[in-house]
PDBML (XML) file of the C-alpha atoms, coordinates in Angstrom:
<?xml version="1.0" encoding="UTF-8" ?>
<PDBx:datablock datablockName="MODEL"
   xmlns:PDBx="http://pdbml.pdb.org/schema/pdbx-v50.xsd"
   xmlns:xsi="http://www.w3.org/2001/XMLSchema-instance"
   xsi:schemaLocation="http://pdbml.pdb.org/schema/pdbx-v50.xsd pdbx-v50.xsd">
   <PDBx:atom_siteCategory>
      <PDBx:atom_site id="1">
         <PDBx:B_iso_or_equiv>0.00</PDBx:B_iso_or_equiv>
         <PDBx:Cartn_x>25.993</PDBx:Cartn_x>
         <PDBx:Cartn_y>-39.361</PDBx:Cartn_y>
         <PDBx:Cartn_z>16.834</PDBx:Cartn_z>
         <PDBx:auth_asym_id>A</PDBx:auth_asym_id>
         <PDBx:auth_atom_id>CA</PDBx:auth_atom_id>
         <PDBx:auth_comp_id>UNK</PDBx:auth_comp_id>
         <PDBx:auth_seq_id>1</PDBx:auth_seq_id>
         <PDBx:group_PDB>ATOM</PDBx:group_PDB>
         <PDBx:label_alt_id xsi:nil="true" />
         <PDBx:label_asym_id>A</PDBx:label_asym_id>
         <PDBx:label_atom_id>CA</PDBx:label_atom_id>
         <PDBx:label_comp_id>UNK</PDBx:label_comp_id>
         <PDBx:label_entity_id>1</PDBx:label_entity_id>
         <PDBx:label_seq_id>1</PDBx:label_seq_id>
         <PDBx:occupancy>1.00</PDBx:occupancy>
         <PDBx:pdbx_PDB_model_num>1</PDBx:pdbx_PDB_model_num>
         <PDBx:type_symbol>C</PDBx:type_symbol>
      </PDBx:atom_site>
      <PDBx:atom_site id="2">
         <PDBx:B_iso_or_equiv>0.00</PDBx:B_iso_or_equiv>
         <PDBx:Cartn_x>26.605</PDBx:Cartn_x>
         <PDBx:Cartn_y>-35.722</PDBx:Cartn_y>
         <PDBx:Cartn_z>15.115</PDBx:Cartn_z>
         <PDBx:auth_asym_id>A</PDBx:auth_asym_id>
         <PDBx:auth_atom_id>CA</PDBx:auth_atom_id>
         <PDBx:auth_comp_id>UNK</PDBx:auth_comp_id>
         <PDBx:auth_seq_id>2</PDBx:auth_seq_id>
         <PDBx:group_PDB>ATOM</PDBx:group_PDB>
         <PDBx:label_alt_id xsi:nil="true" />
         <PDBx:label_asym_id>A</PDBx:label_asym_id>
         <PDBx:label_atom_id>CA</PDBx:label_atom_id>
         <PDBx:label_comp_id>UNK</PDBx:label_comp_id>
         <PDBx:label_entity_id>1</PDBx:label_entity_id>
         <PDBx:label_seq_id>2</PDBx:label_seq_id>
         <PDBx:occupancy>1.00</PDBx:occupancy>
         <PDBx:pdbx_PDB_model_num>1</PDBx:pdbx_PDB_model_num>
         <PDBx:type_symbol>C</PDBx:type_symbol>
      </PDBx:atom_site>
      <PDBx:atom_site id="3">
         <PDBx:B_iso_or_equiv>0.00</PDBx:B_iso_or_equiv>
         <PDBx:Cartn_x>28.345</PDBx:Cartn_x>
         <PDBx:Cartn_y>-34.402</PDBx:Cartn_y>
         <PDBx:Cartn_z>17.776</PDBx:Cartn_z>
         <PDBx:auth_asym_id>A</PDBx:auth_asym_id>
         <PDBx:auth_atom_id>CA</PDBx:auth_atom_id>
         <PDBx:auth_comp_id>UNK</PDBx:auth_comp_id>
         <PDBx:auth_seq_id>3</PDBx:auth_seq_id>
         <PDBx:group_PDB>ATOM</PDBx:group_PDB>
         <PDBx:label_alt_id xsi:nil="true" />
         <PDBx:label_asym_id>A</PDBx:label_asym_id>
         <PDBx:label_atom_id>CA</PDBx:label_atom_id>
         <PDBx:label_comp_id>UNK</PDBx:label_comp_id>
         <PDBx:label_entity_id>1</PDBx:label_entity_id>
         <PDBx:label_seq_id>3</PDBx:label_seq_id>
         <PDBx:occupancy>1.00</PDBx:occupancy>
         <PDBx:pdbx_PDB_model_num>1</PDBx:pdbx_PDB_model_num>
         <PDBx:type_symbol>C</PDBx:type_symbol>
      </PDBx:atom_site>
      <PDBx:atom_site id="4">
         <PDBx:B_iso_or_equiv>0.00</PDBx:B_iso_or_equiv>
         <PDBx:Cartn_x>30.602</PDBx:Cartn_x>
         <PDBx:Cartn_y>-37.796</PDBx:Cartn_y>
         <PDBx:Cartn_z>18.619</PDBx:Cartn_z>
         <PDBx:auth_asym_id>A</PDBx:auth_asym_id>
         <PDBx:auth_atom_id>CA</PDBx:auth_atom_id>
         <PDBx:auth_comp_id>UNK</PDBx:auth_comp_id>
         <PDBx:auth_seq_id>4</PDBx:auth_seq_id>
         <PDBx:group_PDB>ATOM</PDBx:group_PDB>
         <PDBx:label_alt_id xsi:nil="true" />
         <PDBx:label_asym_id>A</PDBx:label_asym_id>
         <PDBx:label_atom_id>CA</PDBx:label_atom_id>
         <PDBx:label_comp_id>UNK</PDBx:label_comp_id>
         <PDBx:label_entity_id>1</PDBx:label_entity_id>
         <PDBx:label_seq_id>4</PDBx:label_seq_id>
         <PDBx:occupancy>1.00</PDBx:occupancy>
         <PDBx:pdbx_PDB_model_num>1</PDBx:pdbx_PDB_model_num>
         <PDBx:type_symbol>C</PDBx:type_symbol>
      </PDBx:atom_site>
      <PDBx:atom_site id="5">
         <PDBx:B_iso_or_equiv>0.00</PDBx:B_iso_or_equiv>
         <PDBx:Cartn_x>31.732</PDBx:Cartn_x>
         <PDBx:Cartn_y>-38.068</PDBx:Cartn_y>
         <PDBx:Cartn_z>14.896</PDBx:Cartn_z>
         <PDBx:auth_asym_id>A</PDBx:auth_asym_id>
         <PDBx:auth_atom_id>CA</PDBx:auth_atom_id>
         <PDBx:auth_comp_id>UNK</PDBx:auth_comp_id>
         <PDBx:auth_seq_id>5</PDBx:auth_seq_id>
         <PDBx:group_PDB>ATOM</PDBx:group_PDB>
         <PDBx:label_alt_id xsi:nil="true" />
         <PDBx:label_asym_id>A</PDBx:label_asym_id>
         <PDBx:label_atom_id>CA</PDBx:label_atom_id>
         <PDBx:label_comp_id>UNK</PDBx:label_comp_id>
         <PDBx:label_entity_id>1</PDBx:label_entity_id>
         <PDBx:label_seq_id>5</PDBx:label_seq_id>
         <PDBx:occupancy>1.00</PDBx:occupancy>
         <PDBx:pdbx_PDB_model_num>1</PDBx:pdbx_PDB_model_num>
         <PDBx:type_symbol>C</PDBx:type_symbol>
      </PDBx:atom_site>
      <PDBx:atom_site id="6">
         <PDBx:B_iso_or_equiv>0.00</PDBx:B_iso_or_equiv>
         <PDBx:Cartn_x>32.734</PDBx:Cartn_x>
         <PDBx:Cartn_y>-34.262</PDBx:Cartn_y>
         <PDBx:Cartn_z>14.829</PDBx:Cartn_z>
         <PDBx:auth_asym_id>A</PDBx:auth_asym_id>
         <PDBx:auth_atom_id>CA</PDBx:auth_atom_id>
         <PDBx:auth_comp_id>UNK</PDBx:auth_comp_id>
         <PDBx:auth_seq_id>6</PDBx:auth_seq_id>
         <PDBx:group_PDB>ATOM</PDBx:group_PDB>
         <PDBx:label_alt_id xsi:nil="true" />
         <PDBx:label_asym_id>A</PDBx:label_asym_id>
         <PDBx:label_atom_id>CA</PDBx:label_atom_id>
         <PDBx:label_comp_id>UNK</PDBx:label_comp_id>
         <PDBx:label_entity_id>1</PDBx:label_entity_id>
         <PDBx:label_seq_id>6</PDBx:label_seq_id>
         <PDBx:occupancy>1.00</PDBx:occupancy>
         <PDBx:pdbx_PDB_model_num>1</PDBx:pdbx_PDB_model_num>
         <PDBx:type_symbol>C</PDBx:type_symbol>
      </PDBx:atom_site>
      <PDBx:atom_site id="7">
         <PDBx:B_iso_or_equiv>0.00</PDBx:B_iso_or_equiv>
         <PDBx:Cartn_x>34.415</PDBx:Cartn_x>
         <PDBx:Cartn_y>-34.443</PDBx:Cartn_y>
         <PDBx:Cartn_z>18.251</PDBx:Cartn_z>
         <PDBx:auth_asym_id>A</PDBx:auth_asym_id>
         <PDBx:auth_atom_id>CA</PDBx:auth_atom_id>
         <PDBx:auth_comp_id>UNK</PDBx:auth_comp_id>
         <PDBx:auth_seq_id>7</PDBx:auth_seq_id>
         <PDBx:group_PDB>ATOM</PDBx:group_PDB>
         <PDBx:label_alt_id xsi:nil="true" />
         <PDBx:label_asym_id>A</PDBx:label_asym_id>
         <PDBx:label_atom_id>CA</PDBx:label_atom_id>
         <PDBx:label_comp_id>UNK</PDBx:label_comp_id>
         <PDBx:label_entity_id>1</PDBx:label_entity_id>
         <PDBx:label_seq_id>7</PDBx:label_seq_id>
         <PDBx:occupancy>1.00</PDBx:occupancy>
         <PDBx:pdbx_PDB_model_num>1</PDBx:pdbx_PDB_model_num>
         <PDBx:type_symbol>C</PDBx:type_symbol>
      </PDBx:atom_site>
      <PDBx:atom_site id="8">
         <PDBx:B_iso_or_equiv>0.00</PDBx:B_iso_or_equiv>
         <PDBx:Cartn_x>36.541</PDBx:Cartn_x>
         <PDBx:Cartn_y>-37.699</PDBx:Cartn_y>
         <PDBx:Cartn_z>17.106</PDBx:Cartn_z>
         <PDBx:auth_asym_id>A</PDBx:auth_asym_id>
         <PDBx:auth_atom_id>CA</PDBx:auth_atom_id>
         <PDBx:auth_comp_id>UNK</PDBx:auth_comp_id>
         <PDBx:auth_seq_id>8</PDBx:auth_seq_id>
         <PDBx:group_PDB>ATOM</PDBx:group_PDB>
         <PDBx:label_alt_id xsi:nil="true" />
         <PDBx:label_asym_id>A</PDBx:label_asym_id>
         <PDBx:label_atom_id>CA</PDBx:label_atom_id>
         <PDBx:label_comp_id>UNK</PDBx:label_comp_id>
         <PDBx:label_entity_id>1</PDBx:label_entity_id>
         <PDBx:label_seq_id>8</PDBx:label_seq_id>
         <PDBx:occupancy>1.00</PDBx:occupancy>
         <PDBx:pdbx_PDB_model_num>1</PDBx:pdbx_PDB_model_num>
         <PDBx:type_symbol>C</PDBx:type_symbol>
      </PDBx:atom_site>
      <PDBx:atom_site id="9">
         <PDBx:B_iso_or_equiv>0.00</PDBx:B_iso_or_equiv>
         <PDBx:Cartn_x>37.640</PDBx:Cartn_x>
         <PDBx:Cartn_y>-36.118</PDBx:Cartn_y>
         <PDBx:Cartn_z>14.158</PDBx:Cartn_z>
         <PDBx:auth_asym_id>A</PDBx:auth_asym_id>
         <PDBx:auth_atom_id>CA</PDBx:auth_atom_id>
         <PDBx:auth_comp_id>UNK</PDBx:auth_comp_id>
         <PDBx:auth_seq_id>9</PDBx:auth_seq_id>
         <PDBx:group_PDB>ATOM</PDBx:group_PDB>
         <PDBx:label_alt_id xsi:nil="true" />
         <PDBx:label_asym_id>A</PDBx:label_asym_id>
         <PDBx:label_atom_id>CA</PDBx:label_atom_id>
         <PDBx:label_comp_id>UNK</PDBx:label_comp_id>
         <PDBx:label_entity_id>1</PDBx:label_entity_id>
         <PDBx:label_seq_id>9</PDBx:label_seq_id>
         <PDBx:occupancy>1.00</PDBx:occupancy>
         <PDBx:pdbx_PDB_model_num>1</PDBx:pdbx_PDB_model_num>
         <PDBx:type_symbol>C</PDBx:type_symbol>
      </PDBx:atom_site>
      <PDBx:atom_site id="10">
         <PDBx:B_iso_or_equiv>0.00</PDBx:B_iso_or_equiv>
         <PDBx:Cartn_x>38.466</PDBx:Cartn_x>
         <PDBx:Cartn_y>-33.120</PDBx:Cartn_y>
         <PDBx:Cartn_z>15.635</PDBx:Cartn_z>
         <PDBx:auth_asym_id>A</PDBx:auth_asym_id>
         <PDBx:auth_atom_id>CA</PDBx:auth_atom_id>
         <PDBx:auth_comp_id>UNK</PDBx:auth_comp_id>
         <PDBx:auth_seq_id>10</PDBx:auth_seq_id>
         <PDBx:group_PDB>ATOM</PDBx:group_PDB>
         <PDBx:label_alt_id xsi:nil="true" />
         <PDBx:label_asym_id>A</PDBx:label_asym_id>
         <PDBx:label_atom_id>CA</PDBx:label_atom_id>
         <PDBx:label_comp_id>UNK</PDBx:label_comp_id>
         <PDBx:label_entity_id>1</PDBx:label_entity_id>
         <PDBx:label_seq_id>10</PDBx:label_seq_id>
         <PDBx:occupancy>1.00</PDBx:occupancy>
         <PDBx:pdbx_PDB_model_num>1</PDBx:pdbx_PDB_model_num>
         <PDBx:type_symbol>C</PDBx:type_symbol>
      </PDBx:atom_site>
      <PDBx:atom_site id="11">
         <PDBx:B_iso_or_equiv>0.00</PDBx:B_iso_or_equiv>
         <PDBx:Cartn_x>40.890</PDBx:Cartn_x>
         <PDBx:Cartn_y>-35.363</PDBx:Cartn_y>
         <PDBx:Cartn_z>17.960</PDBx:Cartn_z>
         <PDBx:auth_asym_id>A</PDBx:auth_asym_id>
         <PDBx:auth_atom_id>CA</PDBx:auth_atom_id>
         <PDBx:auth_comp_id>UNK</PDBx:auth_comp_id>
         <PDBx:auth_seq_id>11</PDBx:auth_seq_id>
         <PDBx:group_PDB>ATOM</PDBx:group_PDB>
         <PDBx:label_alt_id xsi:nil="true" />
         <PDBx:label_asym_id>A</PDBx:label_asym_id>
         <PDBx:label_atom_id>CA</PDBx:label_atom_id>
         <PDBx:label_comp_id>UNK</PDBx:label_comp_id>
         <PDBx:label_entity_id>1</PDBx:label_entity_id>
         <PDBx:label_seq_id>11</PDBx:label_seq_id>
         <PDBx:occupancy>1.00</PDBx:occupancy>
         <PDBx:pdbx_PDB_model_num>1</PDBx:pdbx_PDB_model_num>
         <PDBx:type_symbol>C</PDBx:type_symbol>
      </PDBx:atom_site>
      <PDBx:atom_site id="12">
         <PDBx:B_iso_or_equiv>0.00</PDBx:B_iso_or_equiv>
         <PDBx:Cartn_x>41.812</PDBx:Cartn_x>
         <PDBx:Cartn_y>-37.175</PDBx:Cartn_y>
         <PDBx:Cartn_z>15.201</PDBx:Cartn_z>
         <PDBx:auth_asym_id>A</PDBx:auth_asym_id>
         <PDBx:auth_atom_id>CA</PDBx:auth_atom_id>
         <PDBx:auth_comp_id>UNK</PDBx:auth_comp_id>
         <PDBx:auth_seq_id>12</PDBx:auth_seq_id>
         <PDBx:group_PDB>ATOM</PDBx:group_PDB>
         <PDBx:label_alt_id xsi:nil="true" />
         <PDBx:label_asym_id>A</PDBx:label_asym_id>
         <PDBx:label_atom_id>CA</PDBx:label_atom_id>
         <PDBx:label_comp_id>UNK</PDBx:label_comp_id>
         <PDBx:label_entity_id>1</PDBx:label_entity_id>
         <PDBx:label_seq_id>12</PDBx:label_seq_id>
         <PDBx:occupancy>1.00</PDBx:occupancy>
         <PDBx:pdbx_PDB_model_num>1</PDBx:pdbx_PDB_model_num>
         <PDBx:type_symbol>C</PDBx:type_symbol>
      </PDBx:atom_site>
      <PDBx:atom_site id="13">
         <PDBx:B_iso_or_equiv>0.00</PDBx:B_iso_or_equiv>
         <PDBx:Cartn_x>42.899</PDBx:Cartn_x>
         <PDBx:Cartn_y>-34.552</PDBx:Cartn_y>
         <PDBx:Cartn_z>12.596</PDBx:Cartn_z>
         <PDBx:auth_asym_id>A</PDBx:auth_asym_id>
         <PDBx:auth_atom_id>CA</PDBx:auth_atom_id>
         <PDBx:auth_comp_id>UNK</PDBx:auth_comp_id>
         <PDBx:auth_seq_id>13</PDBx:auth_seq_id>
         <PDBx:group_PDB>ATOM</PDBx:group_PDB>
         <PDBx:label_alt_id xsi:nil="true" />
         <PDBx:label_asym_id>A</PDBx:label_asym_id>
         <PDBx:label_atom_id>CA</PDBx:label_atom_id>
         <PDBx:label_comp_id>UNK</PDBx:label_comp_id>
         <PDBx:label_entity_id>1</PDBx:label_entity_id>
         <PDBx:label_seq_id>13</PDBx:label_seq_id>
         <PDBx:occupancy>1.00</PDBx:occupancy>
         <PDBx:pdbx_PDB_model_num>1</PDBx:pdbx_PDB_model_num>
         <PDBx:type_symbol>C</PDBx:type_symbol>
      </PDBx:atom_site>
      <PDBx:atom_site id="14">
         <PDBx:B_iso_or_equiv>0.00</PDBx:B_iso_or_equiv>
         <PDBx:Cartn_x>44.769</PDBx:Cartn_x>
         <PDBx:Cartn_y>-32.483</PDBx:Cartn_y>
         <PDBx:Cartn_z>15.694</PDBx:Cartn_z>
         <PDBx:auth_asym_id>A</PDBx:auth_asym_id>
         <PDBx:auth_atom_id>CA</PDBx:auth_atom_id>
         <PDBx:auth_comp_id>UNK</PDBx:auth_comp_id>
         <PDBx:auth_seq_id>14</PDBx:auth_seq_id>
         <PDBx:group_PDB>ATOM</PDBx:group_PDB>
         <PDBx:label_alt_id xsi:nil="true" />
         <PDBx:label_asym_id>A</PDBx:label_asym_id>
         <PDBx:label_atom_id>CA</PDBx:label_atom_id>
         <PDBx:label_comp_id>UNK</PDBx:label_comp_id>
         <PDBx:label_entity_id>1</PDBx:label_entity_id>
         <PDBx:label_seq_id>14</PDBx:label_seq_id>
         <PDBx:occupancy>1.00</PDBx:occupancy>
         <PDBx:pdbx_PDB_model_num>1</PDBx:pdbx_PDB_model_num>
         <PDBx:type_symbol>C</PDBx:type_symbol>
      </PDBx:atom_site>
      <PDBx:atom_site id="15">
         <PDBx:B_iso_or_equiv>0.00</PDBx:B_iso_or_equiv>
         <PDBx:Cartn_x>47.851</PDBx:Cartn_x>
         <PDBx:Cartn_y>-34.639</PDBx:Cartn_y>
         <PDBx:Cartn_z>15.228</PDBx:Cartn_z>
         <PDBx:auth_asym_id>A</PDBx:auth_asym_id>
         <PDBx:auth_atom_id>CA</PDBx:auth_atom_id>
         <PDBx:auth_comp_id>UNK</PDBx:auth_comp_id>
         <PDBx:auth_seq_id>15</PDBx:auth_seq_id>
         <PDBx:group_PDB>ATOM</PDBx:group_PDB>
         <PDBx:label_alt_id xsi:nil="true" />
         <PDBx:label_asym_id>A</PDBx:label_asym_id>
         <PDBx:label_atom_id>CA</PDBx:label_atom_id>
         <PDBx:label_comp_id>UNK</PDBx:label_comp_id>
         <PDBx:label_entity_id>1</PDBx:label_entity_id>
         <PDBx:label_seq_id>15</PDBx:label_seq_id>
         <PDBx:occupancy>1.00</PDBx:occupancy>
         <PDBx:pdbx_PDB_model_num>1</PDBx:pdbx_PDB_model_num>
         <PDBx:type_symbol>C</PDBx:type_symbol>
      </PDBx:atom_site>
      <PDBx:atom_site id="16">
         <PDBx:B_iso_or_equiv>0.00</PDBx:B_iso_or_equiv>
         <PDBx:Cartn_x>47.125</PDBx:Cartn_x>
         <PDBx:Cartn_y>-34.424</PDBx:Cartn_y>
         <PDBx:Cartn_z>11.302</PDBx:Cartn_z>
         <PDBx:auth_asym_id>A</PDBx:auth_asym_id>
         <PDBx:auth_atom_id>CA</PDBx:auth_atom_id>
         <PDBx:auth_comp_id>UNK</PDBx:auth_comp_id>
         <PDBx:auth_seq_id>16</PDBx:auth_seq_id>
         <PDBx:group_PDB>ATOM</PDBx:group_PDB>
         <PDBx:label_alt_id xsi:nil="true" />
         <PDBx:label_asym_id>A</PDBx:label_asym_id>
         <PDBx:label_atom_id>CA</PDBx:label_atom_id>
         <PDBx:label_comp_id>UNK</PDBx:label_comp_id>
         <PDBx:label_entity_id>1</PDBx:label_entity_id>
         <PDBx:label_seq_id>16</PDBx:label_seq_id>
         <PDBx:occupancy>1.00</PDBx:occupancy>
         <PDBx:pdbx_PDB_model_num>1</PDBx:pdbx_PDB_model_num>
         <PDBx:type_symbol>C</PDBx:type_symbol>
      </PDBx:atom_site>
      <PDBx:atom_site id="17">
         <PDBx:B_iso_or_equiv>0.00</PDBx:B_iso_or_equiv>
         <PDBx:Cartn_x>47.573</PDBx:Cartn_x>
         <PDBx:Cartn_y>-30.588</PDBx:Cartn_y>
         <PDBx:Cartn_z>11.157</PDBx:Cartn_z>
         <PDBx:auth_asym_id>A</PDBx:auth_asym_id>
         <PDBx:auth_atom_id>CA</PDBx:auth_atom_id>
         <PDBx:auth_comp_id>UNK</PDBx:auth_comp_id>
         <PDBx:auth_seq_id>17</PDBx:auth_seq_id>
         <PDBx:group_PDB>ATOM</PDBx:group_PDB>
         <PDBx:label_alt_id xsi:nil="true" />
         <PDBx:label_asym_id>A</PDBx:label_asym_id>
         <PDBx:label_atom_id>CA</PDBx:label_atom_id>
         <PDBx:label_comp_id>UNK</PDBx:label_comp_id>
         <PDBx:label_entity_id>1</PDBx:label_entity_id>
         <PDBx:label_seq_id>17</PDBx:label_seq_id>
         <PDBx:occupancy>1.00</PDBx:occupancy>
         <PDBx:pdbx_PDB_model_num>1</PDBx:pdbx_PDB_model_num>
         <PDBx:type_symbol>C</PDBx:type_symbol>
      </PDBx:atom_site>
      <PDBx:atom_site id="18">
         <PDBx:B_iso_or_equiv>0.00</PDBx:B_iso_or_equiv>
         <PDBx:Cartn_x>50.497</PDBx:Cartn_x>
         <PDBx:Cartn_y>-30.667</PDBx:Cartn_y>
         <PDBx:Cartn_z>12.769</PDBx:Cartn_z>
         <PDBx:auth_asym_id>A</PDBx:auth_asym_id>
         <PDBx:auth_atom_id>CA</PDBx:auth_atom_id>
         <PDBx:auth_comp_id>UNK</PDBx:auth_comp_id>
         <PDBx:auth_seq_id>18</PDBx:auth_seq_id>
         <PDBx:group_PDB>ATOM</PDBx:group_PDB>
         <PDBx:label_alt_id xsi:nil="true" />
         <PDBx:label_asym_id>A</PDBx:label_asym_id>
         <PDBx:label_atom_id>CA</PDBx:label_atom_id>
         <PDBx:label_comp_id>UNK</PDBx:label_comp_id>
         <PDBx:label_entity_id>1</PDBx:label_entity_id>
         <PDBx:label_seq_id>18</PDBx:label_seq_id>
         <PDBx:occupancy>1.00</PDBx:occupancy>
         <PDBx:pdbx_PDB_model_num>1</PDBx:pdbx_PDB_model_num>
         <PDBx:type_symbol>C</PDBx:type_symbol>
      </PDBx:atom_site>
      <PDBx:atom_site id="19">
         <PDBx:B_iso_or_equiv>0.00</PDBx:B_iso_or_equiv>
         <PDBx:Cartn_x>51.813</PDBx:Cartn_x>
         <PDBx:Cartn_y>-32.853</PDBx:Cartn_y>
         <PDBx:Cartn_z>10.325</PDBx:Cartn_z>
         <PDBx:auth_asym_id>A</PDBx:auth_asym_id>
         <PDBx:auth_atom_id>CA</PDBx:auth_atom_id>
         <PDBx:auth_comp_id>UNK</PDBx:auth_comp_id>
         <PDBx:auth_seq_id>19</PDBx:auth_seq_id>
         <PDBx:group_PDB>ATOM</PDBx:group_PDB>
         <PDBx:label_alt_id xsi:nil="true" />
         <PDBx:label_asym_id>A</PDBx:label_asym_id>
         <PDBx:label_atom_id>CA</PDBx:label_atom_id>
         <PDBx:label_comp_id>UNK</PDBx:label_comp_id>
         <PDBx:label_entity_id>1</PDBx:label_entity_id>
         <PDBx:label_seq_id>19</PDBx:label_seq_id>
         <PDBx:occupancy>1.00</PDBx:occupancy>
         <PDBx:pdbx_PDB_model_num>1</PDBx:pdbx_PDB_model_num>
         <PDBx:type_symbol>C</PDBx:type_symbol>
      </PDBx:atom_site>
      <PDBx:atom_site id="20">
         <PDBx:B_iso_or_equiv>0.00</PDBx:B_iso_or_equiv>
         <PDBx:Cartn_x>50.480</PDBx:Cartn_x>
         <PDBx:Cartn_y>-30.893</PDBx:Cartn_y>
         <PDBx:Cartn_z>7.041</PDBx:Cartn_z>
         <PDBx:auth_asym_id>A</PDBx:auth_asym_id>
         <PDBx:auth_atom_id>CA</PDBx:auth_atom_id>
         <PDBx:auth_comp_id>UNK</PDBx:auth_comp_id>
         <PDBx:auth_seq_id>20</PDBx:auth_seq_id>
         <PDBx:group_PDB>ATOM</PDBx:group_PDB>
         <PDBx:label_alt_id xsi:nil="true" />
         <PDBx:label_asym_id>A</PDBx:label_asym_id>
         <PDBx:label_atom_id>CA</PDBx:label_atom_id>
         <PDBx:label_comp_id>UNK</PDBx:label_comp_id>
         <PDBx:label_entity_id>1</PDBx:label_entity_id>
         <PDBx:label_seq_id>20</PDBx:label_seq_id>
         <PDBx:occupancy>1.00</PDBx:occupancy>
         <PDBx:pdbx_PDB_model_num>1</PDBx:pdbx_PDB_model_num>
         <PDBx:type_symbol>C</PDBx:type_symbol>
      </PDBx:atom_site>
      <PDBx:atom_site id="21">
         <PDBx:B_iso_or_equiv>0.00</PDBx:B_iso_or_equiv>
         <PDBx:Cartn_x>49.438</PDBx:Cartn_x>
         <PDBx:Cartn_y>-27.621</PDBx:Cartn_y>
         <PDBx:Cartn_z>8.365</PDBx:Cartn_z>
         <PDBx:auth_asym_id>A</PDBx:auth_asym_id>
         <PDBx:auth_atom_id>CA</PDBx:auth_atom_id>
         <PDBx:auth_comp_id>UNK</PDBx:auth_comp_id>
         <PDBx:auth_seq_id>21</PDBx:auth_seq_id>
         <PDBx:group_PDB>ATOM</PDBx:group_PDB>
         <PDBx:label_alt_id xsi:nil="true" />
         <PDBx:label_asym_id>A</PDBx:label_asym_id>
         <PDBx:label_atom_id>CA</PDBx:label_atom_id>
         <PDBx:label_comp_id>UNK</PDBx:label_comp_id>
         <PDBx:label_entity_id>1</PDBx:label_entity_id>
         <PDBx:label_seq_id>21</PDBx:label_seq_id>
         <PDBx:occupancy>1.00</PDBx:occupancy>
         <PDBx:pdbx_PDB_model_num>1</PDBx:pdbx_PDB_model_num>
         <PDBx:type_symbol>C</PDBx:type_symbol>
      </PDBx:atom_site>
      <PDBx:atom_site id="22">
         <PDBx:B_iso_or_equiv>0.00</PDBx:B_iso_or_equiv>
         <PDBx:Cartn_x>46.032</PDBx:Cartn_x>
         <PDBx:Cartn_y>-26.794</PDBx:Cartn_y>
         <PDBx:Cartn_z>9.268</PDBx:Cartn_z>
         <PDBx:auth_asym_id>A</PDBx:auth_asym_id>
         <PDBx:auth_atom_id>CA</PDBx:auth_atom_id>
         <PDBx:auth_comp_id>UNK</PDBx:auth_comp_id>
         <PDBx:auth_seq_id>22</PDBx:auth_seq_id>
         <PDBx:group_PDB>ATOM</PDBx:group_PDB>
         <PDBx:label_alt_id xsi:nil="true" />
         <PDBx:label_asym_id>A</PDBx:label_asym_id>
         <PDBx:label_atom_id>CA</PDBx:label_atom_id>
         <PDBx:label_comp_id>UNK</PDBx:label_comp_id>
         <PDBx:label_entity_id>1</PDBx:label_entity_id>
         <PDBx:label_seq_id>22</PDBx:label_seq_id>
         <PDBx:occupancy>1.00</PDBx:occupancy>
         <PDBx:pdbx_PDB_model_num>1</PDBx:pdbx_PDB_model_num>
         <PDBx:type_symbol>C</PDBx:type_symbol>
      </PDBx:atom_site>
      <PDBx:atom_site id="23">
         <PDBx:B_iso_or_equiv>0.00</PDBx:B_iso_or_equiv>
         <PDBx:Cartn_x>44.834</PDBx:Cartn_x>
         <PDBx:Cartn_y>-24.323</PDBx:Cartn_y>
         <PDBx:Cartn_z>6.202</PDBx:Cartn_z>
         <PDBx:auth_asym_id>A</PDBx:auth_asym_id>
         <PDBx:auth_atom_id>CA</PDBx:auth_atom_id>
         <PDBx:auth_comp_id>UNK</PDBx:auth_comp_id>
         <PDBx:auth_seq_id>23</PDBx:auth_seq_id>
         <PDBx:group_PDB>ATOM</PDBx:group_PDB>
         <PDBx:label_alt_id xsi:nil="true" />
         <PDBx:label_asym_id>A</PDBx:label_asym_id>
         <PDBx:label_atom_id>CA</PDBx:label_atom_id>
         <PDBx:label_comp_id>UNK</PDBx:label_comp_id>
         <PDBx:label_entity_id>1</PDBx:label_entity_id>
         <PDBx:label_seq_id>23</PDBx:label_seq_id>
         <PDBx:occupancy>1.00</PDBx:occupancy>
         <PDBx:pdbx_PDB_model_num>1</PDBx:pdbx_PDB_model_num>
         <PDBx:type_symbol>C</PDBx:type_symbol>
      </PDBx:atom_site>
      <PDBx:atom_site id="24">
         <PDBx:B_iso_or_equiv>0.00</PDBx:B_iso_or_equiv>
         <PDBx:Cartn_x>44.412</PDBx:Cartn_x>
         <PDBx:Cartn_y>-27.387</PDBx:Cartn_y>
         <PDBx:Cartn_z>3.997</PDBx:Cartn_z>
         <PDBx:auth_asym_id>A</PDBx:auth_asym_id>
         <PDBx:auth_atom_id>CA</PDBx:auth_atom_id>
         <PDBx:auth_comp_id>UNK</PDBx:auth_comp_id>
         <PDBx:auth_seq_id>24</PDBx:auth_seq_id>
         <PDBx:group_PDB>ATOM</PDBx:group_PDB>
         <PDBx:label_alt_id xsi:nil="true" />
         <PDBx:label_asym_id>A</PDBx:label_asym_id>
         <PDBx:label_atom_id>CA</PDBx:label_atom_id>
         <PDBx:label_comp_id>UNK</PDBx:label_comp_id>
         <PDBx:label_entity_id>1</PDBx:label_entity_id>
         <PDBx:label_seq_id>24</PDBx:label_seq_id>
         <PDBx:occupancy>1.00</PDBx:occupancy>
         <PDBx:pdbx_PDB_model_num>1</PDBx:pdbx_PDB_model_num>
         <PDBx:type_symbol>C</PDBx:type_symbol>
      </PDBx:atom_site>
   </PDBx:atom_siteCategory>
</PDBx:datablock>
């Protein structure tokens, strides 16, 4: 489950830190 959730939200925030920049 550990590694699933971090993999997912490392997907997930991908298209996020395009959007707002990753340093945040």
């Amino acid at each position: 489950y550990g590694p699933l959730i971090g993999s997912a939200s490392r997907i997930a925030f991908g298209f996020v830190a395009d959007k707002v920049g990753g340093a945040i």
